[in-house]
Protein backbone atom coordinates (compact mmCIF):
# COMPACT_ATOMS: atom_id res chain seq x y z
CA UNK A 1 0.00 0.00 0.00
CA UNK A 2 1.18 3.39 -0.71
CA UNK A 3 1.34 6.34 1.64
CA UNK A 4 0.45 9.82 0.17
CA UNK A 5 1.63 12.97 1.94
CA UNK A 6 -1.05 15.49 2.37
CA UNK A 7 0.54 18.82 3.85
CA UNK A 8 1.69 17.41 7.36
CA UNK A 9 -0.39 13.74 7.82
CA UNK A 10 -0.06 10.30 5.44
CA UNK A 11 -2.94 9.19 4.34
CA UNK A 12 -2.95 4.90 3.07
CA UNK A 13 -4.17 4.52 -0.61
CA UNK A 14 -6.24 1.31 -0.12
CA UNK A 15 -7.74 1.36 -3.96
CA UNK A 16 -5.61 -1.51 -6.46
CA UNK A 17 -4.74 -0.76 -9.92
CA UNK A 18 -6.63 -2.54 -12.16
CA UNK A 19 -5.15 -1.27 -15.26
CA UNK A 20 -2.49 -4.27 -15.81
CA UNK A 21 -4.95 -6.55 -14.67
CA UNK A 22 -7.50 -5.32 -17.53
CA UNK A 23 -4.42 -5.68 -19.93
CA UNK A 24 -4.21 -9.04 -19.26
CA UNK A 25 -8.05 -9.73 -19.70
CA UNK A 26 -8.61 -8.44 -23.07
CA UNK A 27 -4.93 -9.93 -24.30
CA UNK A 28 -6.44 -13.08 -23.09
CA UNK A 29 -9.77 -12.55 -24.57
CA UNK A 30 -8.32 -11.40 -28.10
CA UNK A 31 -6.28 -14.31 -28.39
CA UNK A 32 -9.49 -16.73 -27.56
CA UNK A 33 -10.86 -14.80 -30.17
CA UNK A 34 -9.23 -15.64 -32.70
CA UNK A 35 -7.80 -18.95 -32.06
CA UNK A 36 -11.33 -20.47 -31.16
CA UNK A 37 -12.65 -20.38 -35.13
CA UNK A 38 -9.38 -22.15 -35.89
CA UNK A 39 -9.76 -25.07 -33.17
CA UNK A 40 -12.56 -26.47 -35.13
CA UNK A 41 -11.72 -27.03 -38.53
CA UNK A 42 -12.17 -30.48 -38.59
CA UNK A 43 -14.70 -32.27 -40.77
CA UNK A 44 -16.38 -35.72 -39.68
CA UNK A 45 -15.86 -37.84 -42.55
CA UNK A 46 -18.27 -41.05 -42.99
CA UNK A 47 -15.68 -43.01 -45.34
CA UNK A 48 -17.89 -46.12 -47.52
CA UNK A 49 -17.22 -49.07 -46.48
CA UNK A 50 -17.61 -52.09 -49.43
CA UNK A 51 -17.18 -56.22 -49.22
CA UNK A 52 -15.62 -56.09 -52.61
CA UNK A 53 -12.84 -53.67 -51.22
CA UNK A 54 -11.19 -56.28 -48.85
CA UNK A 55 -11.15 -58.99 -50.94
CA UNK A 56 -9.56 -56.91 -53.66
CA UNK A 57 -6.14 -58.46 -53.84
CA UNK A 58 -6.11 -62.04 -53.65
CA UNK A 59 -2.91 -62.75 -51.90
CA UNK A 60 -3.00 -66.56 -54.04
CA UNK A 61 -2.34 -63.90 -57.36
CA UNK A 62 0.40 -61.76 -56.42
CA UNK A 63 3.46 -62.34 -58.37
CA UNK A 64 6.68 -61.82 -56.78
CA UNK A 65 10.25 -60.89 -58.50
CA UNK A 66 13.42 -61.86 -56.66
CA UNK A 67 16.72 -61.02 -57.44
CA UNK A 68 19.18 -62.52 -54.84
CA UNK A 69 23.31 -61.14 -54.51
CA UNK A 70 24.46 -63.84 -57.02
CA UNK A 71 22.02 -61.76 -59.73
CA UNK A 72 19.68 -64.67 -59.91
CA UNK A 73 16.15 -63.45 -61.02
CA UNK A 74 13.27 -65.79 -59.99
CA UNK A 75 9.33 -65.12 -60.38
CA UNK A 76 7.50 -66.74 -57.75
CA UNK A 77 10.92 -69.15 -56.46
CA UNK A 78 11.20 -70.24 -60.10
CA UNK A 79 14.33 -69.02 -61.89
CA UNK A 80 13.99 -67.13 -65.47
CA UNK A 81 15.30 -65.34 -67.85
CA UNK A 82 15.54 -61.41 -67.82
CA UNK A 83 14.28 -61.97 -71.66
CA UNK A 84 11.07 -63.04 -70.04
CA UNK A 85 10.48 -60.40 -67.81
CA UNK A 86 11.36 -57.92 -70.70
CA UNK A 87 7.35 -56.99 -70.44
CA UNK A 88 7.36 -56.06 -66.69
CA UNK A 89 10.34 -53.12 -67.96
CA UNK A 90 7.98 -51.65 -70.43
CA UNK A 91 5.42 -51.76 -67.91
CA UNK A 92 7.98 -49.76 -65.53
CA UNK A 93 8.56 -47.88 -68.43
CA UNK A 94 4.65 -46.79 -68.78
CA UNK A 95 4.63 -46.31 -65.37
CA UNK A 96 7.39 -43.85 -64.84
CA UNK A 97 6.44 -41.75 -67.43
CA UNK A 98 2.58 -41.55 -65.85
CA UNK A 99 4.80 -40.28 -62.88
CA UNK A 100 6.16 -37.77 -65.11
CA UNK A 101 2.89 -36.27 -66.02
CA UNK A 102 1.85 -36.11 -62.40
CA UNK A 103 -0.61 -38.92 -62.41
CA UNK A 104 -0.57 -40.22 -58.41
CA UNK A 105 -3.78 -42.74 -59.07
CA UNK A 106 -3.12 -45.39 -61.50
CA UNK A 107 -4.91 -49.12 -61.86
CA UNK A 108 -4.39 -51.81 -63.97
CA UNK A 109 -6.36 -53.76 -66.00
CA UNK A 110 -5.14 -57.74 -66.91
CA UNK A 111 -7.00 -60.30 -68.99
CA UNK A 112 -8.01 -63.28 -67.00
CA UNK A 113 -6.06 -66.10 -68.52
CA UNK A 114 -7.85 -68.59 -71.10
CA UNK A 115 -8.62 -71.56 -70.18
């Protein structure tokens, strides 16, 4: 508490400055202003669900290329020639060049083998 001096007697100054405290109030209320529209942005998303989706790769179909350190290439743990994978290159080839042109989605289309 402060003392004032009033001719020849102190007097005690019993009122509290409010001023920083009303500074801190409206910086505190501006800055719930304006970060309170940007806390809800988000969007509830109900994503479709289908049957057909998770059976969509058959794991019994997927072919896999190996090449082990002694530069053996095998398709599915049976050795072959580079000369007959020469079609999965062009389909790298395709591929790459869809990257190129800024294609992200691509899907491909096989023929089911005759019978």
């Amino acid at each position: 508490m402060r003392r004032i001096s009033q001719k020849h007697g102190f007097s005690t100054l019993s009122e509290i400055n409010v001023t920083p405290l009303l500074d801190l109030a409206f910086v505190l209320l501006i800055i719930f202003i304006i970060t309170t529209p940007l806390m809800d942005k988000s969007t509830g998303l109900i994503l479709p669900s289908s049957k057909a989706a998770a059976d969509a790769v058959n794991p019994a179909n997927v072919q896999t290329v190996t090449i082990s350190k002694d530069d053996v290439v095998a398709l599915n743990t049976q050795s072959v020639s580079l000369d007959q994978l020469a079609s999965v290159q062009k389909l790298v080839d395709v591929l790459d060049a869809i990257r190129r042109a800024g294609i992200t989605k691509v899907g491909v289309v096989t023929n089911p083998p005759s019978e």
